[in-house]
N, C-alpha and C. Protein backbone atom coordinates (compact mmCIF):
# COMPACT_ATOMS: atom_id res chain seq x y z
N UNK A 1 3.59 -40.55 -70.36
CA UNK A 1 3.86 -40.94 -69.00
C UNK A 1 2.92 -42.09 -68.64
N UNK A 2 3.50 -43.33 -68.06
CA UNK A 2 2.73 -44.25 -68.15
C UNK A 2 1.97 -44.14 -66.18
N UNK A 3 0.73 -44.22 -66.23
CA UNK A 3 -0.03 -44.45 -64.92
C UNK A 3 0.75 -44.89 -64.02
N UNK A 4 0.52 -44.84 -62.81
CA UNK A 4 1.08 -45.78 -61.98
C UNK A 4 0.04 -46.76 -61.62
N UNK A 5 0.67 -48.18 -61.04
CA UNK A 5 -0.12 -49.03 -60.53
C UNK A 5 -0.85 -49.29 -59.79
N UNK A 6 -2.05 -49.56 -59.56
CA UNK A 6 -3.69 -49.94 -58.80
C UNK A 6 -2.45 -49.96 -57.63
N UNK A 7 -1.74 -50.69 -56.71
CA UNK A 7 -1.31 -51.36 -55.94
C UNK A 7 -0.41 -49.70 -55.26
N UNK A 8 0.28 -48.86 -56.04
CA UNK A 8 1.31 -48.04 -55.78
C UNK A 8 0.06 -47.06 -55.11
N UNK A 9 -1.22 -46.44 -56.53
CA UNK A 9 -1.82 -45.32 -55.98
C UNK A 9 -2.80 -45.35 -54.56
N UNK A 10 -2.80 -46.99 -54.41
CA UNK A 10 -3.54 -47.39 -53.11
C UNK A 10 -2.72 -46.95 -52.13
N UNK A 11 -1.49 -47.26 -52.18
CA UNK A 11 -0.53 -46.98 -51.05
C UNK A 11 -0.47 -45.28 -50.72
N UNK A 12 -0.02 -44.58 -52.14
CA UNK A 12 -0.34 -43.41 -51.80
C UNK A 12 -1.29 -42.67 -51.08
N UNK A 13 -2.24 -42.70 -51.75
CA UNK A 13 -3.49 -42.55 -51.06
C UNK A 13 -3.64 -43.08 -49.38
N UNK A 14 -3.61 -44.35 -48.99
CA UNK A 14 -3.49 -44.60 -47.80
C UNK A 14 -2.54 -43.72 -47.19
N UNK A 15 -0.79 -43.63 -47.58
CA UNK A 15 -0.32 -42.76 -47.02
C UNK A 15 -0.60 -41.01 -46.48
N UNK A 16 -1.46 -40.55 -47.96
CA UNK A 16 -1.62 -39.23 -47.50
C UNK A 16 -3.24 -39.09 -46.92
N UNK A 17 -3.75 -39.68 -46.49
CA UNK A 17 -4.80 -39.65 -45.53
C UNK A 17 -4.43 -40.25 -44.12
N UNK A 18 -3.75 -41.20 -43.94
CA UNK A 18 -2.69 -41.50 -42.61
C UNK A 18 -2.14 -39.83 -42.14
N UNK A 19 -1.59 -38.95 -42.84
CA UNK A 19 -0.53 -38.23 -42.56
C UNK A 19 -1.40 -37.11 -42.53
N UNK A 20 -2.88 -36.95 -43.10
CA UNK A 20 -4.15 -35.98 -42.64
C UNK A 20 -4.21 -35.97 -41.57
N UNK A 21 -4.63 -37.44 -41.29
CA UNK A 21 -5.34 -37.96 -39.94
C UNK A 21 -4.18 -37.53 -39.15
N UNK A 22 -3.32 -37.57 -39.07
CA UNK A 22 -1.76 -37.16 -38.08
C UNK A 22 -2.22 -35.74 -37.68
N UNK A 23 -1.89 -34.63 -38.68
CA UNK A 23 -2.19 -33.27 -38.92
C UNK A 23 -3.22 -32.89 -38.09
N UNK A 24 -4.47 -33.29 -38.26
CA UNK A 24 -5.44 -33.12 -37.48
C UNK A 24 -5.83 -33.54 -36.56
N UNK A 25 -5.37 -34.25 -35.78
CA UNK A 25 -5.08 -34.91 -34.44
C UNK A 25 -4.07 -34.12 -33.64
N UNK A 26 -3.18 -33.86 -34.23
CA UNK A 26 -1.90 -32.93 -33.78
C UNK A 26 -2.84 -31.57 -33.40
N UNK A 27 -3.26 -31.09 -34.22
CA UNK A 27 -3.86 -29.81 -34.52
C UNK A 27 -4.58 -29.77 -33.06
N UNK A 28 -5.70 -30.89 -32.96
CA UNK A 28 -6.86 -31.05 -32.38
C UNK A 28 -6.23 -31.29 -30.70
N UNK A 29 -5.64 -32.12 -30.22
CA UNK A 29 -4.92 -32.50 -29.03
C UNK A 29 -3.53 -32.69 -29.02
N UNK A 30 -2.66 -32.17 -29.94
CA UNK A 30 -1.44 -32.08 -29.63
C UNK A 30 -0.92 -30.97 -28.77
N UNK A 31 0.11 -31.20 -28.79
CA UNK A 31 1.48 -29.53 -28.18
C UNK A 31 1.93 -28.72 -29.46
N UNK A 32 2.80 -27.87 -29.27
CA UNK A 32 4.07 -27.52 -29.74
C UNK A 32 5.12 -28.76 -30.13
N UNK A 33 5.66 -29.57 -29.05
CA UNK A 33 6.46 -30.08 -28.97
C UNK A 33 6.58 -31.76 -30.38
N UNK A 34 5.03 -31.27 -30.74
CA UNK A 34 4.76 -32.94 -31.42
C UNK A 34 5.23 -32.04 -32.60
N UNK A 35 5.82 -31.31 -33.23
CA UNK A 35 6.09 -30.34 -34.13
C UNK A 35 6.60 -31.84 -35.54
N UNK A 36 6.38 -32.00 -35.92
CA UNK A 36 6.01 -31.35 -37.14
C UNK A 36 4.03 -31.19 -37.35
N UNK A 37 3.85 -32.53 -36.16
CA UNK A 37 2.21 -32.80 -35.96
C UNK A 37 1.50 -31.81 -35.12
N UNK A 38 1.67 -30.86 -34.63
CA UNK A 38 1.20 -30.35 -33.40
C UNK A 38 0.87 -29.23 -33.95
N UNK A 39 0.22 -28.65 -32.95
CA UNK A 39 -1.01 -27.11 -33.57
C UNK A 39 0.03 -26.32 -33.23
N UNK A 40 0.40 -25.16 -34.19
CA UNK A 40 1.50 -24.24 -34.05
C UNK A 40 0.48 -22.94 -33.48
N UNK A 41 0.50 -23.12 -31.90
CA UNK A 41 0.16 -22.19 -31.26
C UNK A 41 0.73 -21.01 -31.10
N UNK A 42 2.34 -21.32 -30.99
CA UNK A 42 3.28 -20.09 -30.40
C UNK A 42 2.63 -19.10 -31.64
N UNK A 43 2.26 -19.59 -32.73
CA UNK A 43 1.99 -18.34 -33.50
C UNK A 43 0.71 -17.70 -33.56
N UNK A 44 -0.28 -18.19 -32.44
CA UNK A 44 -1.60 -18.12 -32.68
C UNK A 44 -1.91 -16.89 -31.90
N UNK A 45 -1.17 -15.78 -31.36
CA UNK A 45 -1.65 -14.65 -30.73
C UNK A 45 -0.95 -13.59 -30.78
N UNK A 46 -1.54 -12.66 -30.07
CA UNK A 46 -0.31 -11.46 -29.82
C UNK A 46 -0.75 -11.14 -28.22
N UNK A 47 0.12 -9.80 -27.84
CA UNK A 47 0.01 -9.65 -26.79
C UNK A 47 -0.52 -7.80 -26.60
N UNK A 48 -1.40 -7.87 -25.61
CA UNK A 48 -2.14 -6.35 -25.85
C UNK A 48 -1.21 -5.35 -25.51
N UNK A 49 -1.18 -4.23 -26.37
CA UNK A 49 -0.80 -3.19 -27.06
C UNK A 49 0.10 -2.24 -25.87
N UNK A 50 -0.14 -2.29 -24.87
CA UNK A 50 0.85 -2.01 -24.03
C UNK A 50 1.28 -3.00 -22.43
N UNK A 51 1.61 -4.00 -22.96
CA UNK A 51 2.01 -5.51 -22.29
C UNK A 51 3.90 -5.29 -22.62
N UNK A 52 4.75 -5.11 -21.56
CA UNK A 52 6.05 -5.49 -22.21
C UNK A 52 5.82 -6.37 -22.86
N UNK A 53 7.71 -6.31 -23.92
CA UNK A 53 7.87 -7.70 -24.70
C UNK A 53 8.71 -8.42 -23.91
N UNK A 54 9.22 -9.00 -23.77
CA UNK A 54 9.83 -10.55 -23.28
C UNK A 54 11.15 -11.01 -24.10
N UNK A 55 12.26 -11.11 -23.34
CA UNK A 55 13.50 -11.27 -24.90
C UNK A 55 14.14 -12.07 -23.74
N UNK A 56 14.59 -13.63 -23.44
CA UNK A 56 14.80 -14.26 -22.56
C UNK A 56 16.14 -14.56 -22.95
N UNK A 57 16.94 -14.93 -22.22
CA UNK A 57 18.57 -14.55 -22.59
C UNK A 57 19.72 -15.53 -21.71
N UNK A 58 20.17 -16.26 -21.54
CA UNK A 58 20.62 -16.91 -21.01
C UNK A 58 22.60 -16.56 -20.60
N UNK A 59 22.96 -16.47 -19.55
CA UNK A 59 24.22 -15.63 -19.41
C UNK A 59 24.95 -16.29 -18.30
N UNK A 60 26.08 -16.34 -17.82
CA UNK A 60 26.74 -17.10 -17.23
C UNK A 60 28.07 -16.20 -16.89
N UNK A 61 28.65 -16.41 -15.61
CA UNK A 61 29.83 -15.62 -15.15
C UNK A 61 30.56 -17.13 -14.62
N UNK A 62 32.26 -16.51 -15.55
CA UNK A 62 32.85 -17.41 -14.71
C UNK A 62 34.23 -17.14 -14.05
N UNK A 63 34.99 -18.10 -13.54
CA UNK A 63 35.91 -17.73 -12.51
C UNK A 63 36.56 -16.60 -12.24
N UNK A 64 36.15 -15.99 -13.41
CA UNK A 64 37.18 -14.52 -13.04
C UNK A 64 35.98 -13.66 -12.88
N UNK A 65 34.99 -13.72 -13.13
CA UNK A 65 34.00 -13.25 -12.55
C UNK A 65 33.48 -12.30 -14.25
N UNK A 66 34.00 -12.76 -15.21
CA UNK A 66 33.51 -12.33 -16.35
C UNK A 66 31.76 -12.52 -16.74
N UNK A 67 31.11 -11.92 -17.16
CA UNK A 67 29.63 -12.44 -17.79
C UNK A 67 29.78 -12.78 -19.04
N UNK A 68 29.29 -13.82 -19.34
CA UNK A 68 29.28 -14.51 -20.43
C UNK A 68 27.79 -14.98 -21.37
N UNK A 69 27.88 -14.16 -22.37
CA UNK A 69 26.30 -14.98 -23.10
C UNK A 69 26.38 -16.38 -22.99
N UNK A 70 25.49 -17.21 -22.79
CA UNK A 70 25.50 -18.72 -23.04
C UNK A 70 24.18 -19.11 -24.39
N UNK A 71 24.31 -18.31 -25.70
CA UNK A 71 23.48 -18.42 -26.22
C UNK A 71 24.15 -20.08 -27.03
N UNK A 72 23.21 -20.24 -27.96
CA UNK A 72 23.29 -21.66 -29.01
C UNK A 72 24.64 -21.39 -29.58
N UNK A 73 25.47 -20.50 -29.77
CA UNK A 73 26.61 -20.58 -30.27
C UNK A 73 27.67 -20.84 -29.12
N UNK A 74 27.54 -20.40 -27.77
CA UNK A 74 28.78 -20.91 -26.78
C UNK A 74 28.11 -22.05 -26.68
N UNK A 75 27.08 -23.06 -26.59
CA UNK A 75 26.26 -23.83 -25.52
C UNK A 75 25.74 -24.85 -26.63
N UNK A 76 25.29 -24.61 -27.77
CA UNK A 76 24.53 -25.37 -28.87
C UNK A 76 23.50 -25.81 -27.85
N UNK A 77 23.02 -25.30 -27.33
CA UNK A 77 21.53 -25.57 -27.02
C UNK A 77 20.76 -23.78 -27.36
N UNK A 78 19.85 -24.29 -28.17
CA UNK A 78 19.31 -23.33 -28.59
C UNK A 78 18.13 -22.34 -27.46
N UNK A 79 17.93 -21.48 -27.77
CA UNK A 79 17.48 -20.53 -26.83
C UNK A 79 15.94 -21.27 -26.66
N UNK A 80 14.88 -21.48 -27.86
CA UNK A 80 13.43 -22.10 -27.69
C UNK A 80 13.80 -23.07 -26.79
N UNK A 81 14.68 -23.86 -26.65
CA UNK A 81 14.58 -25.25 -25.70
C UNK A 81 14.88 -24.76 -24.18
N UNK A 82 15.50 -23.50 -23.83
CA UNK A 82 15.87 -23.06 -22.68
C UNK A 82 14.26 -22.26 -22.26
N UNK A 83 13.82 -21.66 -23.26
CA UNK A 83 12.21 -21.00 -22.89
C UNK A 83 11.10 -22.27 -22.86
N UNK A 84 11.28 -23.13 -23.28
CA UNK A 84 10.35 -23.86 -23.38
C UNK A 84 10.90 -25.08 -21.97
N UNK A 85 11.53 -24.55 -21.48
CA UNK A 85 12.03 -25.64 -20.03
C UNK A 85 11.90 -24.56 -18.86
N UNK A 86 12.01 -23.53 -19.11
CA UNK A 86 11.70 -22.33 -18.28
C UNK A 86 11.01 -23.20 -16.60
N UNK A 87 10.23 -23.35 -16.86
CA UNK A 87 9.43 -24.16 -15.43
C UNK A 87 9.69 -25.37 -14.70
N UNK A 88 10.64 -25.78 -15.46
CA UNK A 88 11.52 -27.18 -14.84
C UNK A 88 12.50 -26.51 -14.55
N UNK A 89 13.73 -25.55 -15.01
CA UNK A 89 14.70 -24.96 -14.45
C UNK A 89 14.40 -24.11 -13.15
N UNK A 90 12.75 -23.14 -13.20
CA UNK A 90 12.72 -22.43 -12.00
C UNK A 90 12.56 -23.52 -10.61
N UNK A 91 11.97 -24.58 -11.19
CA UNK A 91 11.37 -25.67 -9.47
C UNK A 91 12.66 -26.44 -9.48
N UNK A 92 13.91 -26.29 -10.66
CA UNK A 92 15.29 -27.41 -9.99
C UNK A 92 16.37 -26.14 -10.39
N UNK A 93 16.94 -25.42 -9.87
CA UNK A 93 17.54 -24.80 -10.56
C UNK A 93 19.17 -25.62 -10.66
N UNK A 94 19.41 -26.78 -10.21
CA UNK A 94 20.76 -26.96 -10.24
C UNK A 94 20.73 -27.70 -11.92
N UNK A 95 19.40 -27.63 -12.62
CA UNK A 95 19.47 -28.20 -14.11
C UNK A 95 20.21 -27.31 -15.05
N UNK A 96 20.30 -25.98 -14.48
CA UNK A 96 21.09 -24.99 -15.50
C UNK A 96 22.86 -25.49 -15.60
N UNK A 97 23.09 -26.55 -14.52
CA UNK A 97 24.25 -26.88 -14.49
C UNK A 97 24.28 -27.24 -15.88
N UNK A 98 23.96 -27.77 -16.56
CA UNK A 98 23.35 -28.45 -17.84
C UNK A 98 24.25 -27.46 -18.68
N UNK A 99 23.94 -26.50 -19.01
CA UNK A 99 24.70 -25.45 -19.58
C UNK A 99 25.38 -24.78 -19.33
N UNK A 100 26.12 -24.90 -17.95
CA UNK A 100 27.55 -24.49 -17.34
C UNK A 100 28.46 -25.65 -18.65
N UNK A 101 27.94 -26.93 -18.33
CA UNK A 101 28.63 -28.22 -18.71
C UNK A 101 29.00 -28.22 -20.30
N UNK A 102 27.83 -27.86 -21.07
CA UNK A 102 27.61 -27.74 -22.44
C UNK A 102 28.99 -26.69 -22.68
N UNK A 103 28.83 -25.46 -22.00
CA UNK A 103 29.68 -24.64 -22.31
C UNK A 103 31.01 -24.94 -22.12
N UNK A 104 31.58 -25.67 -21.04
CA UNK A 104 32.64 -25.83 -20.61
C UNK A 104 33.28 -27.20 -22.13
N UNK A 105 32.32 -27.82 -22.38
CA UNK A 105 32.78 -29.12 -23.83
C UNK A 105 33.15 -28.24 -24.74
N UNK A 106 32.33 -26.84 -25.06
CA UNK A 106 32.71 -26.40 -26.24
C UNK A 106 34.42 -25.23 -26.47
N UNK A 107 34.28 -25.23 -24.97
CA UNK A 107 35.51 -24.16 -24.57
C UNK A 107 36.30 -24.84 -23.30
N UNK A 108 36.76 -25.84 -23.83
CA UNK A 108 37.54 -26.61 -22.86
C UNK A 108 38.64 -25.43 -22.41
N UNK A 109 38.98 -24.61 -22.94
CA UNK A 109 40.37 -23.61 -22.27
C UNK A 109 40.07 -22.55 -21.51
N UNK A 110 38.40 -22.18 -21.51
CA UNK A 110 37.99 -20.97 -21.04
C UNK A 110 38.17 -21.03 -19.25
N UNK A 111 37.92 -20.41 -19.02
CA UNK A 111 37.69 -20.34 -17.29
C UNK A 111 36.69 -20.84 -17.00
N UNK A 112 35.80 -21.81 -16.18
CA UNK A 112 34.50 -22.52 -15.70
C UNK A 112 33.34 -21.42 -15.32
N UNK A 113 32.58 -21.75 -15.90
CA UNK A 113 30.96 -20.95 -15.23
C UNK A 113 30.82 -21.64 -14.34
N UNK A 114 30.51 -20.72 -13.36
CA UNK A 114 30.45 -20.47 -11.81
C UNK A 114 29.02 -20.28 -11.73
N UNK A 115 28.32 -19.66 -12.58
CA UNK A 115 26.62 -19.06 -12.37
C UNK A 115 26.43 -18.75 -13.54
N UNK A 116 24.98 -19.78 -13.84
CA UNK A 116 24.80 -19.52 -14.75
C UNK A 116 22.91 -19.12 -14.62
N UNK A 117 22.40 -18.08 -15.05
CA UNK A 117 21.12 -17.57 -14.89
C UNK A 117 20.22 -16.93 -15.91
N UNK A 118 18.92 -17.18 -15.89
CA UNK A 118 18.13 -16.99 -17.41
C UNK A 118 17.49 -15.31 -16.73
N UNK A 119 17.79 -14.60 -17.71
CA UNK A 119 17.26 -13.33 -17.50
C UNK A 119 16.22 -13.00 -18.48
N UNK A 120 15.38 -12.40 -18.30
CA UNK A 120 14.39 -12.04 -19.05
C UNK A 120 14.42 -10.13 -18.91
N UNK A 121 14.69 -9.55 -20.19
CA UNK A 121 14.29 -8.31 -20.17
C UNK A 121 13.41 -7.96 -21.08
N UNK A 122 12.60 -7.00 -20.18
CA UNK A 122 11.20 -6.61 -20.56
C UNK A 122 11.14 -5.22 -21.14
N UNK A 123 11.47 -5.20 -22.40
CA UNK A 123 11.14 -4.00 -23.03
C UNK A 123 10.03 -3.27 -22.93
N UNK A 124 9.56 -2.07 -22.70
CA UNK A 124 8.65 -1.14 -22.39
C UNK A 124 7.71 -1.09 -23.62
N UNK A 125 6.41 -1.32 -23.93
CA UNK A 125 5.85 -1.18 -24.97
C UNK A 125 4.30 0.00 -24.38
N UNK A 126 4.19 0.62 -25.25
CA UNK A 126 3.22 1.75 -25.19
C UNK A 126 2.22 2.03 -26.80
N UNK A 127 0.82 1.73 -26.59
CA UNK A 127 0.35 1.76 -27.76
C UNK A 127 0.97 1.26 -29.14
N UNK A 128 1.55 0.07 -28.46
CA UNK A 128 2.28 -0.68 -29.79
C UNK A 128 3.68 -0.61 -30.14
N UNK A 129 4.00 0.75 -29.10
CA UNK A 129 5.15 1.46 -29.67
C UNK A 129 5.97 1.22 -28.66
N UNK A 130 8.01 0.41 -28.75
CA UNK A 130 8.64 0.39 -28.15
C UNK A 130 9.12 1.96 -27.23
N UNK A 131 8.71 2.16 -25.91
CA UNK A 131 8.97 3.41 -24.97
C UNK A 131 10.45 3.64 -25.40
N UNK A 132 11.46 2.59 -24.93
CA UNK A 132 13.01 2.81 -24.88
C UNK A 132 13.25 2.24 -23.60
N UNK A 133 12.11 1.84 -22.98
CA UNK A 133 13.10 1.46 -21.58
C UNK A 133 13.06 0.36 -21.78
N UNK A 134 13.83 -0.34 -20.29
CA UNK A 134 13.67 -2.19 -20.52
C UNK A 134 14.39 -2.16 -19.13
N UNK A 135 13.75 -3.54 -18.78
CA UNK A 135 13.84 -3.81 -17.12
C UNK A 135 14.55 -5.19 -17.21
N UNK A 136 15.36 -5.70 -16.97
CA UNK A 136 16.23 -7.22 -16.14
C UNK A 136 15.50 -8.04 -15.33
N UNK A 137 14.77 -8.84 -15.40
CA UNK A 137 14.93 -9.47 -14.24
C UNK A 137 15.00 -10.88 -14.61
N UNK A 138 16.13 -11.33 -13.19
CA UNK A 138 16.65 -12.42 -13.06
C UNK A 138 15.31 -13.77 -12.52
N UNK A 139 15.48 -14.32 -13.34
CA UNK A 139 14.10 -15.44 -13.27
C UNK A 139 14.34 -16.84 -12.26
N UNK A 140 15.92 -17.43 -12.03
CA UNK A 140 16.40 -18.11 -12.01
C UNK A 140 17.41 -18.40 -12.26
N UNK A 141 17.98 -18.70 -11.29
CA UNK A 141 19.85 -18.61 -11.05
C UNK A 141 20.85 -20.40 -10.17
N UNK A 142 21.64 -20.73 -10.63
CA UNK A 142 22.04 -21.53 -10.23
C UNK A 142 23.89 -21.15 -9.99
N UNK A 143 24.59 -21.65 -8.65
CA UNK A 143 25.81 -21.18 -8.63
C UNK A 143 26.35 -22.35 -8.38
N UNK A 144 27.45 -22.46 -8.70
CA UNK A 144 28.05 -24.11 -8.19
C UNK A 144 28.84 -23.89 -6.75
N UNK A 145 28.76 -24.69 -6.39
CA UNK A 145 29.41 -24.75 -4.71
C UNK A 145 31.05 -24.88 -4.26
């Protein structure tokens, strides 16, 4: 196998210390959001031992007054991007229109979402251990007029 060239392994080298320096900058003052560069926090904790869990869910009723999941398969917007906007949807809520709309492109024949609202249910946790119960609550709701 013949070496590679003074000129190629310089480049390399420059490249994978560029793409350190990225990594650890990300790490150091990035988000989540700089992902592939950014410090992967969401994985950096847990939550104490009898704290509900959190399962955020996105659902929608429409003209006939049906409830409808609006997960990434009716909506192709995936559920992390709906939790991770969580605080821009509660201070505007007419942004959930957003995914009335999404839904209505993918199911042009269905009946229109009328309301569409992010629920969060809180499973009961006890010394680690799921109780069995679980509580609803509605976080934020938008209805069209």
């Amino acid at each position: 196998m013949d070496a590679l060239p003074r000129r190629s392994r310089t480049l390399r080298v420059g490249l994978t210390l560029l793409a350190g320096a990225v990594l650890l900058a990300g790490t150091l003052w990035g988000q989540d959001d700089h992902f592939p560069f950014g410090p992967f926090r969401m994985y950096a904790g847990s939550n104490p031992p009898d704290d509900p869990a959190p399962d955020t869910r996105v659902e929608g009723v429409d003209a006939t007054g049906a409830v409808i999941g609006l997960g990434e398969d009716a909506t192709g917007i995936r559920r992390a991007e709906i939790e991770g906007q969580q605080g821009r949807y509660e201070a505007d809520p007419t942004l959930l229109r957003q995914v009335a709309d999404a839904y209505a492109e993918r199911h042009p024949d269905a009946p229109p979402i009328v309301e569409v609202r992010i629920v969060i249910r809180w499973y009961g946790i006890t010394d680690g251990r799921p109780t069995g119960n679980a509580v609803d609550e509605t976080v934020v709701r938008w209805q069209s007029s």
